[in-house]
N, C-alpha and C. Protein backbone atom coordinates (compact mmCIF):
# COMPACT_ATOMS: atom_id res chain seq x y z
N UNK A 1 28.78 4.64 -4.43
CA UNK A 1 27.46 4.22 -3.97
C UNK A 1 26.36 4.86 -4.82
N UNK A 2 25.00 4.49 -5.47
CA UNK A 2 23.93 4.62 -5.58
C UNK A 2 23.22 5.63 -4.99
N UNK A 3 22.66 6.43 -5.55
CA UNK A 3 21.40 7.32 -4.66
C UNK A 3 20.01 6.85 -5.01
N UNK A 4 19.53 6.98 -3.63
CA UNK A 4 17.96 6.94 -4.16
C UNK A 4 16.76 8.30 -4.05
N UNK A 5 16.41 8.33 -4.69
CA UNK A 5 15.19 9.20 -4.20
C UNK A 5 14.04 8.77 -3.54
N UNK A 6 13.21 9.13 -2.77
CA UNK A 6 11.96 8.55 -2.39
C UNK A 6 10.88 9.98 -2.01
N UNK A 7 9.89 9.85 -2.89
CA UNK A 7 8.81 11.16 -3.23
C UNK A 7 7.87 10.54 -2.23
N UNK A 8 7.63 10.98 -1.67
CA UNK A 8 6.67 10.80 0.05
C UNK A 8 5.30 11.81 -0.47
N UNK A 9 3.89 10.59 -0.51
CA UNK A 9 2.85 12.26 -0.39
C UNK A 9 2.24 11.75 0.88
N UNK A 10 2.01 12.78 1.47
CA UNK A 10 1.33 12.47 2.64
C UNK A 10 0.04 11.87 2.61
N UNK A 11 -0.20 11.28 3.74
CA UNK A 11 -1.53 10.54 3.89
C UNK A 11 -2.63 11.70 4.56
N UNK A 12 -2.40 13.20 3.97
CA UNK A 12 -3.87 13.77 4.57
C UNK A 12 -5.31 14.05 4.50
N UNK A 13 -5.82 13.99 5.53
CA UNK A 13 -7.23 13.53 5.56
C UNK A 13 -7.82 14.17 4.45
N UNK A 14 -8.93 13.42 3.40
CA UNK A 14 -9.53 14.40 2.53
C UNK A 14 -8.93 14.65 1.40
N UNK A 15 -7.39 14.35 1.19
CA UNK A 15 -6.81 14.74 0.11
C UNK A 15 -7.47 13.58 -1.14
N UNK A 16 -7.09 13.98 -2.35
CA UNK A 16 -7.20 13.10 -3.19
C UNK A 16 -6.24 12.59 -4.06
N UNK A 17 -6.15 10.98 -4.11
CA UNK A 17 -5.03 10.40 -4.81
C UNK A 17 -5.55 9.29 -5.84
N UNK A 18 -5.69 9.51 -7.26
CA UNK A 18 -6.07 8.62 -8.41
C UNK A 18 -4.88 7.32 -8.32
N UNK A 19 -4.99 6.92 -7.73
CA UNK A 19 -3.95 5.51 -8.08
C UNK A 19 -4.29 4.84 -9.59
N UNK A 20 -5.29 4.96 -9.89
CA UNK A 20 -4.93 4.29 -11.38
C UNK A 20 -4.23 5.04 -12.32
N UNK A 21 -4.19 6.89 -11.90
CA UNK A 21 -3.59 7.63 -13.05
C UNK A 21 -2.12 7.44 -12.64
N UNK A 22 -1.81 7.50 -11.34
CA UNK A 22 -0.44 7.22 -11.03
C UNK A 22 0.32 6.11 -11.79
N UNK A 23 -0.02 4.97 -11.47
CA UNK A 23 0.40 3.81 -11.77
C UNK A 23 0.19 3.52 -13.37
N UNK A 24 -0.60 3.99 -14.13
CA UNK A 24 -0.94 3.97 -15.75
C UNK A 24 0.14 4.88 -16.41
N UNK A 25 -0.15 6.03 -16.00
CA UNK A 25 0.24 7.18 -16.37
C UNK A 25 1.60 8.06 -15.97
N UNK A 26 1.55 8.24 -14.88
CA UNK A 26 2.24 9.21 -14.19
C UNK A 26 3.97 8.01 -13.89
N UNK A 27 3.52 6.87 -13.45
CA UNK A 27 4.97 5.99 -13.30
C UNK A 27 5.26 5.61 -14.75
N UNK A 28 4.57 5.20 -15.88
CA UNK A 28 5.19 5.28 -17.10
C UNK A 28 5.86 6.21 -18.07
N UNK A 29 5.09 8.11 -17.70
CA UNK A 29 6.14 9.08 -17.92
C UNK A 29 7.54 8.95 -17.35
N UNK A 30 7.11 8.98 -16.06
CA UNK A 30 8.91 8.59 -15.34
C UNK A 30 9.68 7.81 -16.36
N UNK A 31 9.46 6.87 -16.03
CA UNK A 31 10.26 5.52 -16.52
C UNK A 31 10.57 6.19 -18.72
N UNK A 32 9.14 6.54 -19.15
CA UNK A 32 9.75 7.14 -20.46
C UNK A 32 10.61 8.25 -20.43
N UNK A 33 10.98 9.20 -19.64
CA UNK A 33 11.62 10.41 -19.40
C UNK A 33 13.09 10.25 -18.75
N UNK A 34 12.90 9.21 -18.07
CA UNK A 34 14.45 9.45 -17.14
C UNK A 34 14.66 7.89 -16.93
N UNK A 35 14.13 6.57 -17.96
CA UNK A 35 14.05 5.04 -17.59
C UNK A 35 16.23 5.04 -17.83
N UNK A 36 16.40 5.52 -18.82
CA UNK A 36 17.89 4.85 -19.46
C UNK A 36 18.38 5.25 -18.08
N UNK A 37 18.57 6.34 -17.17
CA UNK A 37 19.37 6.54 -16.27
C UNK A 37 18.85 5.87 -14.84
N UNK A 38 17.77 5.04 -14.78
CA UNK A 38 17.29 4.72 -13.40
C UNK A 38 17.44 3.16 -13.51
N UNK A 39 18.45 2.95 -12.37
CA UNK A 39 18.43 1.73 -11.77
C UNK A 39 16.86 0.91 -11.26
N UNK A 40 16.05 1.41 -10.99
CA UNK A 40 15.00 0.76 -10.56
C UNK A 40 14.34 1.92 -9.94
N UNK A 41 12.73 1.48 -9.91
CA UNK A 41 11.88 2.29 -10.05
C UNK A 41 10.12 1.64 -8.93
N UNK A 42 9.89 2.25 -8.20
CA UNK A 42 8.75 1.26 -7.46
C UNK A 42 7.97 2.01 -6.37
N UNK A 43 6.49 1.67 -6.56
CA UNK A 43 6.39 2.27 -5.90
C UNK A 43 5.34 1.27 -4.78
N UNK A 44 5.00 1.90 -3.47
CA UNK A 44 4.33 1.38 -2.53
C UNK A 44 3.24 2.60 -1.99
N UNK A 45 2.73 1.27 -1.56
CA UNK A 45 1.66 1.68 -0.53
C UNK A 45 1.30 1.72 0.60
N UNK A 46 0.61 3.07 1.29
CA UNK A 46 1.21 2.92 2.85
C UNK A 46 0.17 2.26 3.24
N UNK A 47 0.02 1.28 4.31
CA UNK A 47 -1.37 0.90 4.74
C UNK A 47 -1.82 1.01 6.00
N UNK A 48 -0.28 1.22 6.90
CA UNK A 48 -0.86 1.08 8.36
C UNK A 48 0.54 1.37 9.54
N UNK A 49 0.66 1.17 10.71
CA UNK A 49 1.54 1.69 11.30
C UNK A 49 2.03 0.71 12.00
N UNK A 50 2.90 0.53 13.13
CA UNK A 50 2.39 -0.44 14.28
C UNK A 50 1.54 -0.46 15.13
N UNK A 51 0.95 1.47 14.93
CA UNK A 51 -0.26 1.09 16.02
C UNK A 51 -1.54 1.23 15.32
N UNK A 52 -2.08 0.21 15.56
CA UNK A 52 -3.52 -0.21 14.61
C UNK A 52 -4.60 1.39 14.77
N UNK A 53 -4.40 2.03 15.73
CA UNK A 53 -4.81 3.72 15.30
C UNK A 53 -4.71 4.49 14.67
N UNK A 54 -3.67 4.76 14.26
CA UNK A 54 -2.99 5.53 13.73
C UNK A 54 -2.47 5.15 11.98
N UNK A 55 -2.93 5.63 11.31
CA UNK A 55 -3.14 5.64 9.69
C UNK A 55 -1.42 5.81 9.24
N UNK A 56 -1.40 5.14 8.28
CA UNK A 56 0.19 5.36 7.81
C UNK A 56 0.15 7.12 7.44
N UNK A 57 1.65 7.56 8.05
CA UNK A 57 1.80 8.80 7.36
C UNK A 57 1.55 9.23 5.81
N UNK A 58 2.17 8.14 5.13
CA UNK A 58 2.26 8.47 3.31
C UNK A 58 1.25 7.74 2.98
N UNK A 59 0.81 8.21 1.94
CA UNK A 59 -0.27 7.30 1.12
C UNK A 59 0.43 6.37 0.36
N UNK A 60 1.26 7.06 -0.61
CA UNK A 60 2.30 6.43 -1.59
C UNK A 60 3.46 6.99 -1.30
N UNK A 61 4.99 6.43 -1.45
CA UNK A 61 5.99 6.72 -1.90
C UNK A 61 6.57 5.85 -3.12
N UNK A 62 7.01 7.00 -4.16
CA UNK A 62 7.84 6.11 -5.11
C UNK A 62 9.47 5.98 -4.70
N UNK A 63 10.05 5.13 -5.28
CA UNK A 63 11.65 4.92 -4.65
C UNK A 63 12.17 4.78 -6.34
N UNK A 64 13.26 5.73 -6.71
CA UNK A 64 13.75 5.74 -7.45
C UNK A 64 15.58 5.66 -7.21
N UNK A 65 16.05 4.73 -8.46
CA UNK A 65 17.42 4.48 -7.76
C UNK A 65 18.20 4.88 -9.10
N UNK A 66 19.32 5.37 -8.97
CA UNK A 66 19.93 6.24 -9.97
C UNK A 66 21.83 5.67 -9.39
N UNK A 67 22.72 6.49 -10.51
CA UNK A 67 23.77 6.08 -10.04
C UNK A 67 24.65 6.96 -9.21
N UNK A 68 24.35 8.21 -9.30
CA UNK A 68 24.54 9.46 -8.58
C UNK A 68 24.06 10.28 -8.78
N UNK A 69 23.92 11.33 -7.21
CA UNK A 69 23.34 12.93 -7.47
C UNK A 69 23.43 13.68 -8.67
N UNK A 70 24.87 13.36 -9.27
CA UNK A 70 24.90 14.31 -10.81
C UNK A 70 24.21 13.73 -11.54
N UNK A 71 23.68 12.48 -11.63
CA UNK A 71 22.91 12.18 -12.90
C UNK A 71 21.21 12.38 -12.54
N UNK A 72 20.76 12.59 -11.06
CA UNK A 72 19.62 12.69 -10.34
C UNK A 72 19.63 14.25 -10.65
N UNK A 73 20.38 15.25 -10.91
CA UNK A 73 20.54 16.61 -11.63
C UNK A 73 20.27 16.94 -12.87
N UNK A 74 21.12 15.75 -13.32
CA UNK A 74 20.84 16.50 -14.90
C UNK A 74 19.42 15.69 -15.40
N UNK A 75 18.85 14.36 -14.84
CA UNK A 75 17.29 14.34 -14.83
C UNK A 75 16.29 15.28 -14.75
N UNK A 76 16.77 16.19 -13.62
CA UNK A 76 16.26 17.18 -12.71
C UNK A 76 16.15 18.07 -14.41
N UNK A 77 17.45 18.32 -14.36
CA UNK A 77 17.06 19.34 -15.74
C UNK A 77 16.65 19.20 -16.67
N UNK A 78 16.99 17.91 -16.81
CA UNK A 78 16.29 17.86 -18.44
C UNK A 78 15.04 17.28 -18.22
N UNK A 79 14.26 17.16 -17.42
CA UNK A 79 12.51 16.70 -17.41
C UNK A 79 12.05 17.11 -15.92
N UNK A 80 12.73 17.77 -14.89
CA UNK A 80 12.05 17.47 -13.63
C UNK A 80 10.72 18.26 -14.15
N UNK A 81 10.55 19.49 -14.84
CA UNK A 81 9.70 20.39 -15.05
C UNK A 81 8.21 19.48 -15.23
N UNK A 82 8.43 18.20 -15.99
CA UNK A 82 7.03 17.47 -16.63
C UNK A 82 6.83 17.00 -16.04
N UNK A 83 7.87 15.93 -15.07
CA UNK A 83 7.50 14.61 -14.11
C UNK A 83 6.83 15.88 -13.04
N UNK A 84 7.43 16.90 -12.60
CA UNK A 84 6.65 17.63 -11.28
C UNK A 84 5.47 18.32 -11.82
N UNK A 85 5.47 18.32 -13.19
CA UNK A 85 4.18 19.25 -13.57
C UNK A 85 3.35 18.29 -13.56
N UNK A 86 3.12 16.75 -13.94
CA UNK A 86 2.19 16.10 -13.40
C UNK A 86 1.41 15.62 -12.59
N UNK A 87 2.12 15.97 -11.35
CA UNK A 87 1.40 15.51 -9.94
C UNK A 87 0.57 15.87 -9.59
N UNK A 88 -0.15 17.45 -10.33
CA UNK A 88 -1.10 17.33 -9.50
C UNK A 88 -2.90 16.64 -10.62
N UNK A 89 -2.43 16.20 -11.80
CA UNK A 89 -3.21 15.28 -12.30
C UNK A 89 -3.51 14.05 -11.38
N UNK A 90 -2.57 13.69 -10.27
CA UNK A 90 -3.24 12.02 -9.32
C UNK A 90 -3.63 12.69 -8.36
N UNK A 91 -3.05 13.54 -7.42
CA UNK A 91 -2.82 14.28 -6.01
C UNK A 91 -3.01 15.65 -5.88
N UNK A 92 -3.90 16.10 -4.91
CA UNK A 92 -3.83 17.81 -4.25
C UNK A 92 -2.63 17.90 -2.96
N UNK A 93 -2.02 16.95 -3.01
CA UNK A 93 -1.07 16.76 -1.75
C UNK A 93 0.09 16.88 -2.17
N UNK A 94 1.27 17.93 -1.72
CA UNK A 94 2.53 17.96 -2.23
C UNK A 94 3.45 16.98 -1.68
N UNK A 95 4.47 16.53 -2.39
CA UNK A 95 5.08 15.28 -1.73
C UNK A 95 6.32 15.78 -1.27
N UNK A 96 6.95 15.05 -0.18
CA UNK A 96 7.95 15.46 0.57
C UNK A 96 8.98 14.36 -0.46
N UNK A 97 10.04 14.51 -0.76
CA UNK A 97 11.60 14.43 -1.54
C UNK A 97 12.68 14.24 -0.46
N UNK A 98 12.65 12.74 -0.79
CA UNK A 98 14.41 12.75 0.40
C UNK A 98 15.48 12.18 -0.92
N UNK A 99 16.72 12.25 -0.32
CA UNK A 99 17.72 12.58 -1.39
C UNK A 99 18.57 11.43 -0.79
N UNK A 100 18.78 9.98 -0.80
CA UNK A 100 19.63 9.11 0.03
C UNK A 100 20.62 8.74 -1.03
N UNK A 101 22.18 8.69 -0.32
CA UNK A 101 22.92 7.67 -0.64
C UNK A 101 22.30 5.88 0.20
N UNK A 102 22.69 5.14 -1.17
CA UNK A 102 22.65 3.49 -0.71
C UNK A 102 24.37 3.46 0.04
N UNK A 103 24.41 3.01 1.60
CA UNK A 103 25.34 2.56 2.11
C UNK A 103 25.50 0.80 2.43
N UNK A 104 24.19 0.36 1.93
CA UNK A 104 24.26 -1.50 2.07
C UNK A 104 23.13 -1.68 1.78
């Protein structure tokens, strides 16, 4: 099976998020740094919840799909240092990292 990653930044009040540097910049390092090993790459936007009060948790998450944890490692090593040293060029908000196997 496939793993995915998905980098969660939160939606908190006041924070700041450049979406044009993200999407220009920051998703085309990815894709130049770690593209040969990633199945697919995407990101979204949070906009809302089911309850029309309440603000989506994330602002953005990206979803990155790879073929396994060992190769989501040796990414890790050989560039996590630049892809994480960039974030805080779009965002003052640290992003939460989940680590999924694809089961369907």
């Amino acid at each position: 099976m496939t793993t995915t990653v998905t980098v969660m930044y939160p939606n908190t009040p006041g924070s700041k998020f450049d979406m044009g540097y993200y999407l220009d910049t920051h998703i085309p390092l990815v894709n130049k740094l770690w593209g040969d090993k990633l199945i697919s790459v995407r990101a979204v936007k949070g906009i809302a919840t089911p309850d029309p009060a309440t603000p989506a948790p994330y602002q953005v998450m990206a979803i990155l799909e790879m073929e396994s944890p060992d190769v989501l490692q040796q990414l890790i090593a050989d560039h996590g240092q630049e892809v994480m040293g960039d974030i805080p060029n779009f965002t003052d908000v640290s992003p939460a990292v989940q680590i999924s196997e694809n089961i369907g």
